[in-house]
PDB file of N, CA and C in Angstrom:
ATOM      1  N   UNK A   1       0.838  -1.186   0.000  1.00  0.00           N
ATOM      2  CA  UNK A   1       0.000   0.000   0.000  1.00  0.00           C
ATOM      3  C   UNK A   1       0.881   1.245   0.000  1.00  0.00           C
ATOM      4  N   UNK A   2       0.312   2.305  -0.662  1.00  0.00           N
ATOM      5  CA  UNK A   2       1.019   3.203  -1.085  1.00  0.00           C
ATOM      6  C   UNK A   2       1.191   4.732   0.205  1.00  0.00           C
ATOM      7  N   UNK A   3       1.981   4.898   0.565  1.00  0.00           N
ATOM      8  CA  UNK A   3       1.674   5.933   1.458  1.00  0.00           C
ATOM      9  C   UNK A   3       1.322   7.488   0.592  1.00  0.00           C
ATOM     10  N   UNK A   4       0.096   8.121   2.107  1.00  0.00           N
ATOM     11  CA  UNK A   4      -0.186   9.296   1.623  1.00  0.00           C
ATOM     12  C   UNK A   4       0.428  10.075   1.683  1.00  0.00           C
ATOM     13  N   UNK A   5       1.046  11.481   1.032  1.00  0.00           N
ATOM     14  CA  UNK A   5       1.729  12.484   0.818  1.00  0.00           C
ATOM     15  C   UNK A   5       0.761  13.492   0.821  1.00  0.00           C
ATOM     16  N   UNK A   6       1.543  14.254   2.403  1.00  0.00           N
ATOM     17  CA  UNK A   6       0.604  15.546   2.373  1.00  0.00           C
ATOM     18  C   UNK A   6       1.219  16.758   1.871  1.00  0.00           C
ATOM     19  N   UNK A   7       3.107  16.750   1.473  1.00  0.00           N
ATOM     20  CA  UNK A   7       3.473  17.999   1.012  1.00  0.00           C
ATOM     21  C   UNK A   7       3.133  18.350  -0.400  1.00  0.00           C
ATOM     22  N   UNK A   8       2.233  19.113  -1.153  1.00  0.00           N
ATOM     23  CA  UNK A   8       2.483  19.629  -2.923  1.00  0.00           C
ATOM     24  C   UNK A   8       3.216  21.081  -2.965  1.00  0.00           C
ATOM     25  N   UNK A   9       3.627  21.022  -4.273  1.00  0.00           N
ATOM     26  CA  UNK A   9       4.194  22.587  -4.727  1.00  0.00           C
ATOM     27  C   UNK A   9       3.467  23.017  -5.320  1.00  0.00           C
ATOM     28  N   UNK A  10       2.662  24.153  -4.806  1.00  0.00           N
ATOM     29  CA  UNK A  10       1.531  24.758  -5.909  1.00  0.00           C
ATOM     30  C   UNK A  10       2.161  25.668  -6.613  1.00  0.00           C
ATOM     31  N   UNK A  11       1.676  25.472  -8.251  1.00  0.00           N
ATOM     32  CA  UNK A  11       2.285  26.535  -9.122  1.00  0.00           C
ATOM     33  C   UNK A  11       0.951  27.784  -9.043  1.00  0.00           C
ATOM     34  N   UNK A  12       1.258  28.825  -9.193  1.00  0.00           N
ATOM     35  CA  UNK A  12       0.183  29.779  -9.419  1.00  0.00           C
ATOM     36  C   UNK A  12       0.358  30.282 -11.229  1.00  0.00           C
ATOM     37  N   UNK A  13      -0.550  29.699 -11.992  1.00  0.00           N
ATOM     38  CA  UNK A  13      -0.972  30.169 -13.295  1.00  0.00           C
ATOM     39  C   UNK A  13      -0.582  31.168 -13.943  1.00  0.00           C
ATOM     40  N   UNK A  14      -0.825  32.358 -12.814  1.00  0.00           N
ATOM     41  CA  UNK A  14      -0.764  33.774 -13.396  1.00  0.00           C
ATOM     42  C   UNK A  14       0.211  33.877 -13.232  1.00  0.00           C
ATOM     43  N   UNK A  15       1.568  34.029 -12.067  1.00  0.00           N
ATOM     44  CA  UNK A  15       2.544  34.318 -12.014  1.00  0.00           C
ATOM     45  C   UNK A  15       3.751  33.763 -12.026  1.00  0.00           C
ATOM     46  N   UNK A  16       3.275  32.371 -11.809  1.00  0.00           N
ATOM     47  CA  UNK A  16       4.448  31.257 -11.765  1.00  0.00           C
ATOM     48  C   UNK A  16       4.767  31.468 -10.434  1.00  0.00           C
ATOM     49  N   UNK A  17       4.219  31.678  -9.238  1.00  0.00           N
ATOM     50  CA  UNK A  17       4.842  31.622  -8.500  1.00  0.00           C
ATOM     51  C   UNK A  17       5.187  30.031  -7.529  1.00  0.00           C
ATOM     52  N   UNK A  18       6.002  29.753  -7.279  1.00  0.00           N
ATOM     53  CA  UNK A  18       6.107  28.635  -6.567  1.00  0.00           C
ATOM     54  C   UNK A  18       5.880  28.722  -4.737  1.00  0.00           C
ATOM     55  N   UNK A  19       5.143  27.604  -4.364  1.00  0.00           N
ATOM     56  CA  UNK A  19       5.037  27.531  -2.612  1.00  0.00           C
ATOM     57  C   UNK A  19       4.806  26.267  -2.430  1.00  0.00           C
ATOM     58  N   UNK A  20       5.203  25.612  -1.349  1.00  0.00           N
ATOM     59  CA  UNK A  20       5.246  24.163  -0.990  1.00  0.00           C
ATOM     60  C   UNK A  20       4.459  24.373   0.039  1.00  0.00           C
ATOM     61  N   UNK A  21       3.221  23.282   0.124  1.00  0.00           N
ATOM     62  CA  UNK A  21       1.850  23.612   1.218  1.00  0.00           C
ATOM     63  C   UNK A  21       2.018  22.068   1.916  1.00  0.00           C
ATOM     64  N   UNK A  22       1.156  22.208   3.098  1.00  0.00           N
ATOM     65  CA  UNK A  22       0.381  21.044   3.485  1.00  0.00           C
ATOM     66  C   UNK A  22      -0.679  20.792   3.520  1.00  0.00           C
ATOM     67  N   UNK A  23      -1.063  19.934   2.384  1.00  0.00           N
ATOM     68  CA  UNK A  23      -2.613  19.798   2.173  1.00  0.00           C
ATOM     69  C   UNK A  23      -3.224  19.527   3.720  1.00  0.00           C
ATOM     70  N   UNK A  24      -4.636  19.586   3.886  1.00  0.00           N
ATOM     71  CA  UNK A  24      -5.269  19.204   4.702  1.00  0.00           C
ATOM     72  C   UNK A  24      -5.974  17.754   4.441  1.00  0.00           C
ATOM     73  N   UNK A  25      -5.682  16.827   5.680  1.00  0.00           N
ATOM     74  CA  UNK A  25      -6.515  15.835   5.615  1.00  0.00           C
ATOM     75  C   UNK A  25      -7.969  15.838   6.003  1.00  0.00           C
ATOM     76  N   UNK A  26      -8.348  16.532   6.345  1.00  0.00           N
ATOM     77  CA  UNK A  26      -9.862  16.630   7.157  1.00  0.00           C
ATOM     78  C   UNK A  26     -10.966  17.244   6.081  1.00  0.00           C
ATOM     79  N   UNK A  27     -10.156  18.144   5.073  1.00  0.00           N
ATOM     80  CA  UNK A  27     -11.169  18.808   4.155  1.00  0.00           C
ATOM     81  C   UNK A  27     -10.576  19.333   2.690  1.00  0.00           C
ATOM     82  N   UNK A  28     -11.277  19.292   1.859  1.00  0.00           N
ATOM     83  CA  UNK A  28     -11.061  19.997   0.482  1.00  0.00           C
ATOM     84  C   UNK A  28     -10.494  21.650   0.607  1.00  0.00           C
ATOM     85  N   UNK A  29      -9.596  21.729  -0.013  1.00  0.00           N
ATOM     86  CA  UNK A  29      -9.260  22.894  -0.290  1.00  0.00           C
ATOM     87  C   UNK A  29      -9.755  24.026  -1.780  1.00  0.00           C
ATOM     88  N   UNK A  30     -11.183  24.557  -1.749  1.00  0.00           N
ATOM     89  CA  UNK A  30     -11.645  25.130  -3.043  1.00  0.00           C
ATOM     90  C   UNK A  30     -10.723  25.899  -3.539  1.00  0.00           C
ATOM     91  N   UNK A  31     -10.132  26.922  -2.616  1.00  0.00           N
ATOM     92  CA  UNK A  31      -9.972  28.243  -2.769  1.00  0.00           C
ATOM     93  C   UNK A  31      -8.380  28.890  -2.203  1.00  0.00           C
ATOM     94  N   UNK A  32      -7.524  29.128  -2.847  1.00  0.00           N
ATOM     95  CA  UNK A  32      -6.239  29.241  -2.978  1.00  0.00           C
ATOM     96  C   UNK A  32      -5.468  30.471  -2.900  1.00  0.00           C
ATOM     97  N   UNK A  33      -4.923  31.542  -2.120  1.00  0.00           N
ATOM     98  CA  UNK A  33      -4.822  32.729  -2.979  1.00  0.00           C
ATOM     99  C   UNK A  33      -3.012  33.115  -2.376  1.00  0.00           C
ATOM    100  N   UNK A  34      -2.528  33.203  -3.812  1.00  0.00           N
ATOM    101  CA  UNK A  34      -1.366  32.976  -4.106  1.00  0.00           C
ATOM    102  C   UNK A  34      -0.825  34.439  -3.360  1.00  0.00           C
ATOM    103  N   UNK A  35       0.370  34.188  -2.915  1.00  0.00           N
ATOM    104  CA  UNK A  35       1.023  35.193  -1.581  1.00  0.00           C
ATOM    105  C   UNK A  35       2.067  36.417  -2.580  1.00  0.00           C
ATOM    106  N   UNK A  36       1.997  35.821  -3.848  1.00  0.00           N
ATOM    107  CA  UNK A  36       2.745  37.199  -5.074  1.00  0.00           C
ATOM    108  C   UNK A  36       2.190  37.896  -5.269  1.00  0.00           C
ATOM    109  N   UNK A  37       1.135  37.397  -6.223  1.00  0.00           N
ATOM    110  CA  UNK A  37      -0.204  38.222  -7.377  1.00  0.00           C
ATOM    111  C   UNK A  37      -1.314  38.271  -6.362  1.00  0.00           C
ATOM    112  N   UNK A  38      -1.378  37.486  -5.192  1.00  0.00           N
ATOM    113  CA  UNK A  38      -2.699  37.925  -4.657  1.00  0.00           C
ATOM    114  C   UNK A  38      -3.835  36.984  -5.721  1.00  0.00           C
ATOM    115  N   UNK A  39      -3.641  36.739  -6.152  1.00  0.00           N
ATOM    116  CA  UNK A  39      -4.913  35.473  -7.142  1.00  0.00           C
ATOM    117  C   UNK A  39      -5.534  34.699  -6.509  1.00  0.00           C
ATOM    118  N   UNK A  40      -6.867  34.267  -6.326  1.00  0.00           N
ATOM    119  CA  UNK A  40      -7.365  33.517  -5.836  1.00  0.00           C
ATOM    120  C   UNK A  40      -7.446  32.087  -7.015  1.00  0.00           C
ATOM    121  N   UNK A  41      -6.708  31.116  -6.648  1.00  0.00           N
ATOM    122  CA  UNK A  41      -7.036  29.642  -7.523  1.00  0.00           C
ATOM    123  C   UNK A  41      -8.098  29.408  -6.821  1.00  0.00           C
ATOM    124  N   UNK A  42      -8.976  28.705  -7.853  1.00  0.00           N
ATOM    125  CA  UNK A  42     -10.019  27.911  -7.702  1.00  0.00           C
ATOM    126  C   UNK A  42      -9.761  26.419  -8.721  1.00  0.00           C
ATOM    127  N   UNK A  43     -10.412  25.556  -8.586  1.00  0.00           N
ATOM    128  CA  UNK A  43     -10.138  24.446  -8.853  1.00  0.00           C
ATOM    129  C   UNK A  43     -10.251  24.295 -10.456  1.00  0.00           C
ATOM    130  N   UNK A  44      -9.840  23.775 -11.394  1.00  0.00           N
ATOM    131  CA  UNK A  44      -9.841  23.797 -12.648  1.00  0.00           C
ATOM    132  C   UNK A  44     -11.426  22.322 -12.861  1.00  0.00           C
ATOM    133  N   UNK A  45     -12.068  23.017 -14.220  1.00  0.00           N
ATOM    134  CA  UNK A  45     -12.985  21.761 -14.431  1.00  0.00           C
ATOM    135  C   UNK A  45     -12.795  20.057 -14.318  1.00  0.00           C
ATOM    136  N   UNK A  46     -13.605  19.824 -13.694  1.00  0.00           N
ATOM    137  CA  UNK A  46     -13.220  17.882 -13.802  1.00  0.00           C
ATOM    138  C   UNK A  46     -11.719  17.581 -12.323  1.00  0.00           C
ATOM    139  N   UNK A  47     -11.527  18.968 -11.864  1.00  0.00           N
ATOM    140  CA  UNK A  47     -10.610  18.424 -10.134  1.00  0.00           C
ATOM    141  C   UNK A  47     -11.081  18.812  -9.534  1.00  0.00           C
ATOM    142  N   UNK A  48     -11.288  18.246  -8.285  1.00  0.00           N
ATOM    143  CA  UNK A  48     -11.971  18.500  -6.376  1.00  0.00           C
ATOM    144  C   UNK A  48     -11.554  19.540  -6.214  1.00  0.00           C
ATOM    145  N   UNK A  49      -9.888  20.067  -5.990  1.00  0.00           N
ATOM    146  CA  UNK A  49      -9.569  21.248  -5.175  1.00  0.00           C
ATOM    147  C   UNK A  49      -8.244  21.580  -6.061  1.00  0.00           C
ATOM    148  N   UNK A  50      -7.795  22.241  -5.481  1.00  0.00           N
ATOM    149  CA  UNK A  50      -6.642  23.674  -5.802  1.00  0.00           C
ATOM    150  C   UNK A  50      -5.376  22.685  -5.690  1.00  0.00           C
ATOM    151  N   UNK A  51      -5.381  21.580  -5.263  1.00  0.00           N
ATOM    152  CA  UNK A  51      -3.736  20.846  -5.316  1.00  0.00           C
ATOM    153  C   UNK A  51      -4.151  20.015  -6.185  1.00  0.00           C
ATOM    154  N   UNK A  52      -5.082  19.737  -7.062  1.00  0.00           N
ATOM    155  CA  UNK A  52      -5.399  18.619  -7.967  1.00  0.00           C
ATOM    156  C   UNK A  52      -5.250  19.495  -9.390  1.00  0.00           C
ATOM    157  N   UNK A  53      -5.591  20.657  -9.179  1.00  0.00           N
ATOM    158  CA  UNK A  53      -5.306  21.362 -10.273  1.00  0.00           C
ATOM    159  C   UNK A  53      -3.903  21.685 -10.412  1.00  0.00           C
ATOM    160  N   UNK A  54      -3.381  22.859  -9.385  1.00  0.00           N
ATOM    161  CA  UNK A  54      -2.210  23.095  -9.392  1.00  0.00           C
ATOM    162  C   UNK A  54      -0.886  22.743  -8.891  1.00  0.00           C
ATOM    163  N   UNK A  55      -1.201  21.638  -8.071  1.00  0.00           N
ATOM    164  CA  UNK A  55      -0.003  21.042  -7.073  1.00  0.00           C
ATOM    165  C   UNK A  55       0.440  19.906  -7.719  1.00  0.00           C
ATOM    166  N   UNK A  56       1.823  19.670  -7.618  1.00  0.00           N
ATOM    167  CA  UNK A  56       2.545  18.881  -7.528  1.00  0.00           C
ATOM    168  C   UNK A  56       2.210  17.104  -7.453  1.00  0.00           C
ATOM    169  N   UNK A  57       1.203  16.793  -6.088  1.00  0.00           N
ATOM    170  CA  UNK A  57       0.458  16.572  -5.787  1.00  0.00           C
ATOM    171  C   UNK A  57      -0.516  15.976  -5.650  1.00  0.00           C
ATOM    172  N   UNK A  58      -1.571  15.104  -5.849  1.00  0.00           N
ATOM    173  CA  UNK A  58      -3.384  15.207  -5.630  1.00  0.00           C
ATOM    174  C   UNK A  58      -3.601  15.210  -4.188  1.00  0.00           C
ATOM    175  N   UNK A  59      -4.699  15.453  -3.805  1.00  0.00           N
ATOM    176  CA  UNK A  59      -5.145  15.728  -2.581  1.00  0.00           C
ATOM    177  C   UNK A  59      -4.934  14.557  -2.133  1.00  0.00           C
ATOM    178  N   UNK A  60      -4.815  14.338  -0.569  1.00  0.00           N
ATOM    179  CA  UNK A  60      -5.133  12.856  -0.085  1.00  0.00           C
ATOM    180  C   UNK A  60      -6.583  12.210  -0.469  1.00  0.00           C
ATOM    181  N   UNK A  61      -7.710  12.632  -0.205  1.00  0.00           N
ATOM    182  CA  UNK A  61      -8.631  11.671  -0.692  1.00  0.00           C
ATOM    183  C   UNK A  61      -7.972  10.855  -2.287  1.00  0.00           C
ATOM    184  N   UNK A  62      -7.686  11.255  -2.780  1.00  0.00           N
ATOM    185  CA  UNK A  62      -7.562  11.088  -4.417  1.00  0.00           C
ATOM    186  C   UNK A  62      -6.325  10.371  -4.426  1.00  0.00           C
ATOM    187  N   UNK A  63      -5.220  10.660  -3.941  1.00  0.00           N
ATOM    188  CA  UNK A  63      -4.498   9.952  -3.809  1.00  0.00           C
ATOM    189  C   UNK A  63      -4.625   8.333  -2.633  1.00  0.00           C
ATOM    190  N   UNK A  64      -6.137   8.357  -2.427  1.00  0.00           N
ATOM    191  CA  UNK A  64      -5.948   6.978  -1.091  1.00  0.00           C
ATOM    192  C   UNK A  64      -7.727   5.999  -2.099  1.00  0.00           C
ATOM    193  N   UNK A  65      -7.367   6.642  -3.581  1.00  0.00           N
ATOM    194  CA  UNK A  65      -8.408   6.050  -4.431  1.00  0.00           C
ATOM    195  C   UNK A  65     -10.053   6.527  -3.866  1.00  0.00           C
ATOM    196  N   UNK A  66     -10.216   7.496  -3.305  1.00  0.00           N
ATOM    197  CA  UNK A  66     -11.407   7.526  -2.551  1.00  0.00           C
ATOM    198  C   UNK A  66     -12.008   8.831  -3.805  1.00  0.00           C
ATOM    199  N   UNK A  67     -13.033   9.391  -3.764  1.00  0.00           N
ATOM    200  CA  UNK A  67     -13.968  10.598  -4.398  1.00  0.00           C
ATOM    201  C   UNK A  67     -13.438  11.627  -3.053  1.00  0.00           C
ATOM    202  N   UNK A  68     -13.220  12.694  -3.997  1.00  0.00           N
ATOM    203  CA  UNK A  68     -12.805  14.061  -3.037  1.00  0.00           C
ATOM    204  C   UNK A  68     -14.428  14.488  -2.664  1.00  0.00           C
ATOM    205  N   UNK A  69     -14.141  15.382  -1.737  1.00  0.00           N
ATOM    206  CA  UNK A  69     -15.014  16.051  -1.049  1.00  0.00           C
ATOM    207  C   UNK A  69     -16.505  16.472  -2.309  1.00  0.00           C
ATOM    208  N   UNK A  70     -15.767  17.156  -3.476  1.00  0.00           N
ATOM    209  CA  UNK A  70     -16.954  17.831  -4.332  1.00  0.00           C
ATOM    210  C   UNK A  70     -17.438  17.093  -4.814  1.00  0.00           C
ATOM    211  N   UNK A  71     -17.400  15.842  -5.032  1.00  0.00           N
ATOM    212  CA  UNK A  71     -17.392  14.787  -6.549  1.00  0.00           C
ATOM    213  C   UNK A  71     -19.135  14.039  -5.700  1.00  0.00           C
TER     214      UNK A  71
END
């Protein structure tokens, strides 16, 4: 069995900016807002949250084969 990984590197879209997070295990993360540009990420069509889109990453639900929080 595969262990879960809670560190991703979120890229931010607009600026490229790079930050290494710790996802949360307890809940979905919608809403993202990048510490350069100030941007709020939101999740891209067809992913749960903001590290499935932009991280490194998938969330733990997703990564432990389970449906994320939105799905």
């Amino acid at each position: 069995m595969q262990s879960i990984k809670l560190n991703s590197t979120i890229t931010c879209p607009n600026c490229a900016h790079i930050k290494q997070e710790t996802m949360p295990t307890n809940a979905c993360q919608w809403f993202y807002e990048c510490e350069a540009c100030k941007s709020v990420l939101k999740p891209l069509k067809g992913d749960c949250c903001v590290y499935c889109s932009y991280g490194t990453v998938k969330c733990p639900p997703i990564q432990a084969g389970q449906n994320c929080c939105s799905n």
